[in-house]
N, C-alpha and C. Protein backbone atom coordinates (compact mmCIF):
# COMPACT_ATOMS: atom_id res chain seq x y z
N UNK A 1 -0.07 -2.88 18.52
CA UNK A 1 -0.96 -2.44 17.46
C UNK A 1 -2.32 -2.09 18.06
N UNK A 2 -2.96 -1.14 17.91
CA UNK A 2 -4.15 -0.82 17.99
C UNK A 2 -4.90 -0.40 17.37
N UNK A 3 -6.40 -0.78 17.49
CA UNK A 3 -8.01 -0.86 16.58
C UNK A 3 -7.61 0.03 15.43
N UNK A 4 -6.33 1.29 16.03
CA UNK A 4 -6.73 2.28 14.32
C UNK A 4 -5.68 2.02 13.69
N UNK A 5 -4.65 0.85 13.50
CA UNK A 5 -3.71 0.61 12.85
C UNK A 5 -3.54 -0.86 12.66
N UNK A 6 -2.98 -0.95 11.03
CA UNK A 6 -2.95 -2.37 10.68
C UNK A 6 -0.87 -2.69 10.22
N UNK A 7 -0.51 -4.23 10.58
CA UNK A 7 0.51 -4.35 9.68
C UNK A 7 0.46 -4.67 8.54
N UNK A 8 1.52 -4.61 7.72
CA UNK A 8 1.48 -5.61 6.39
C UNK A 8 3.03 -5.31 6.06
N UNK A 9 3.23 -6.13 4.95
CA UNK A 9 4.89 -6.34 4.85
C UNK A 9 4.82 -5.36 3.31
N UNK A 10 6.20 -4.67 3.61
CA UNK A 10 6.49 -3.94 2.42
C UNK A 10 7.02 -4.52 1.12
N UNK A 11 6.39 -4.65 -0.34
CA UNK A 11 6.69 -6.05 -0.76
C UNK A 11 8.09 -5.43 -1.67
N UNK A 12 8.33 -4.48 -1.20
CA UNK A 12 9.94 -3.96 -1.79
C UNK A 12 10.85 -4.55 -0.98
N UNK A 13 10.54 -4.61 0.79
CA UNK A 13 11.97 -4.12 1.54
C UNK A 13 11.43 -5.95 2.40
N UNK A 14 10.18 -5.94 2.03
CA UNK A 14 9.66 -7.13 3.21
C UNK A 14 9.93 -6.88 4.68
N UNK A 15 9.74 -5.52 4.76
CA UNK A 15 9.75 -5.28 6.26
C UNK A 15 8.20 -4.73 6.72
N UNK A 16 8.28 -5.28 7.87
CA UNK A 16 6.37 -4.72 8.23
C UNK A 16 6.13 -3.36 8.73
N UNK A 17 5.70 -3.07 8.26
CA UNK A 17 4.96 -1.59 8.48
C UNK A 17 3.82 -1.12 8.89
N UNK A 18 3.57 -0.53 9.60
CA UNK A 18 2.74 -0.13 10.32
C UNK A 18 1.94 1.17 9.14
N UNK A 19 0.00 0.56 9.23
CA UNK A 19 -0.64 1.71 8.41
C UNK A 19 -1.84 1.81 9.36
N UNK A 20 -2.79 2.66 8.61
CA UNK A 20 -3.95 3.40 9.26
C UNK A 20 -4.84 2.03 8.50
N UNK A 21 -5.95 1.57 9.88
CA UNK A 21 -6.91 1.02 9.60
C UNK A 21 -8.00 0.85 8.91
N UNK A 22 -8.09 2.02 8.49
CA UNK A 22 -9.37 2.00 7.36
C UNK A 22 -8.61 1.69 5.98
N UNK A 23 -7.71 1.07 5.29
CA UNK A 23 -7.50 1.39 4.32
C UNK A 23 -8.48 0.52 3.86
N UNK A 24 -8.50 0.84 1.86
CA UNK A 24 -9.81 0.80 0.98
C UNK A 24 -8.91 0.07 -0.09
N UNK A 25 -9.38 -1.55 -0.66
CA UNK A 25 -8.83 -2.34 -2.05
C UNK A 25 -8.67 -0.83 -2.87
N UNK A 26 -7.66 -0.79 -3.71
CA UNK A 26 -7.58 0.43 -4.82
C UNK A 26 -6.35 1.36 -3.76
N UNK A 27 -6.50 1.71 -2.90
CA UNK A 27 -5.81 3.12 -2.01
C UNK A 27 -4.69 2.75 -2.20
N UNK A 28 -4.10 4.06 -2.78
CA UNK A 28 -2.05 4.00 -3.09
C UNK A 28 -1.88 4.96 -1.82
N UNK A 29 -0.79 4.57 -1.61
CA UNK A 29 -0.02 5.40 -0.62
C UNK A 29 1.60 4.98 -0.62
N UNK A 30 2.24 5.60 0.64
CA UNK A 30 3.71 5.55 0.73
C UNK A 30 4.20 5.09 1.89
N UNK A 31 4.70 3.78 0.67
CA UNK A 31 5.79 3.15 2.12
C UNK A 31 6.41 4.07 3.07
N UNK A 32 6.58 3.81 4.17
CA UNK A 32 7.00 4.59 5.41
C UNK A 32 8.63 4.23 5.39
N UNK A 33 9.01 2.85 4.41
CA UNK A 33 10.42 2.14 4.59
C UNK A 33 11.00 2.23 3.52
N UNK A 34 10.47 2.51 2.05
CA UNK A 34 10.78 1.99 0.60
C UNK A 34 10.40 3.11 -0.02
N UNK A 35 9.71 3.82 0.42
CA UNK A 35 9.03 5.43 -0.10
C UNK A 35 8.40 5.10 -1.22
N UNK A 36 8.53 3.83 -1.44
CA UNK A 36 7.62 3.71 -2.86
C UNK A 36 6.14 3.65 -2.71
N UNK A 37 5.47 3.76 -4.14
CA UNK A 37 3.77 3.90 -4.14
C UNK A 37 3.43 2.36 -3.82
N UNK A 38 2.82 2.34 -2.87
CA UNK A 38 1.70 0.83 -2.99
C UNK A 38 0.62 0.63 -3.01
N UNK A 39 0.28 -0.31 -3.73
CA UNK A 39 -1.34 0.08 -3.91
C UNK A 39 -2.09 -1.21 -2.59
N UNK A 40 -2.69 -1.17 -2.64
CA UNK A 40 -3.69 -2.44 -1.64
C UNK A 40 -4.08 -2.74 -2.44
N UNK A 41 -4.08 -4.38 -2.26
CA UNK A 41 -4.72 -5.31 -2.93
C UNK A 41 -5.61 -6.10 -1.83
N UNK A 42 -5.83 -5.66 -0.80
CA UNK A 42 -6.57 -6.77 -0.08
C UNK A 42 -6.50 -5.93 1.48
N UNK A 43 -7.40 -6.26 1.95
CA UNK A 43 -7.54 -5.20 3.43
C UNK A 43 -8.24 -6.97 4.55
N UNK A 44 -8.58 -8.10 4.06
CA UNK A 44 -8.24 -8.91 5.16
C UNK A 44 -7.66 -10.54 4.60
N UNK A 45 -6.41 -10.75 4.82
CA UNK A 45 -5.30 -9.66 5.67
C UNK A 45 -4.62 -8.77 4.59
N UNK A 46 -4.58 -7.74 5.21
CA UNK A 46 -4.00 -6.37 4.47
C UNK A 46 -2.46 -6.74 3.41
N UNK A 47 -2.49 -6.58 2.41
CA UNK A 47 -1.91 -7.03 1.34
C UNK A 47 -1.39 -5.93 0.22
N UNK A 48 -0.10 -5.81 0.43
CA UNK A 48 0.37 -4.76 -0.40
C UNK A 48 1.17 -5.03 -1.70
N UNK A 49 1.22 -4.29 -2.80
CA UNK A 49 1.61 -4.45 -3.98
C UNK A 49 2.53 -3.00 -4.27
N UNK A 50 3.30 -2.89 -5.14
CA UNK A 50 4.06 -2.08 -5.87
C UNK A 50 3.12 -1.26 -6.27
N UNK A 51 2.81 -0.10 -6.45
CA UNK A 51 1.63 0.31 -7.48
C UNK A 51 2.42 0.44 -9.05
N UNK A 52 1.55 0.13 -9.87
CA UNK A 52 1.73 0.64 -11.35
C UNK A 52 2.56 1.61 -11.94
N UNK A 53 3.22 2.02 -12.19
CA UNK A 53 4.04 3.58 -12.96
C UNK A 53 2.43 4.05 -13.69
N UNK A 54 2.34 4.99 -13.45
CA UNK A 54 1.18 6.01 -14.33
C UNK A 54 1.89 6.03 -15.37
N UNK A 55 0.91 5.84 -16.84
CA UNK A 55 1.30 6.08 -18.31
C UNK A 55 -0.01 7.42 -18.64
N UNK A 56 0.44 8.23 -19.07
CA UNK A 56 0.09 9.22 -19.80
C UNK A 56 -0.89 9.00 -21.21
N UNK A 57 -1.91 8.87 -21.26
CA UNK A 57 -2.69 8.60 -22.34
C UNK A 57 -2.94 10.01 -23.11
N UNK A 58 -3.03 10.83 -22.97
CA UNK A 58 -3.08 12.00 -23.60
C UNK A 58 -4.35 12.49 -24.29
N UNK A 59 -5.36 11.71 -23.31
CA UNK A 59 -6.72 11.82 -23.66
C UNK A 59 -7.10 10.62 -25.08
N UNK A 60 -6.21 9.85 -25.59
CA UNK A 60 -6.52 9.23 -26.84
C UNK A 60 -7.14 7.92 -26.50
């Protein structure tokens, strides 16, 4: 692992994965193993979550 890359476990497959170091609490991205959205919940130590399904509010 190096300075520009972090692990964390994929909390679908629980396999560790390798991401880019800067990530930011809030930042969704895509599992590299599960293709699913995850959101960060925590950058020390780097901590991944499922992200949310988007619901459609329709401006209301």
């Amino acid at each position: 692992m190096s300075e520009n890359t972090a692990t964390a476990e994929d909390p679908v497959t629980g396999e560790e994965i390798t991401l880019p170091a800067d990530l930011e609490v809030g930042e969704i991205l895509d599992s590299p193993v599960s293709g699913a959205e995850l959101e960060v919940v925590s950058t020390e130590p780097v901590t991944l979550e499922e992200a949310p399904e988007l619901e459609e509010d329709w401006g209301e």
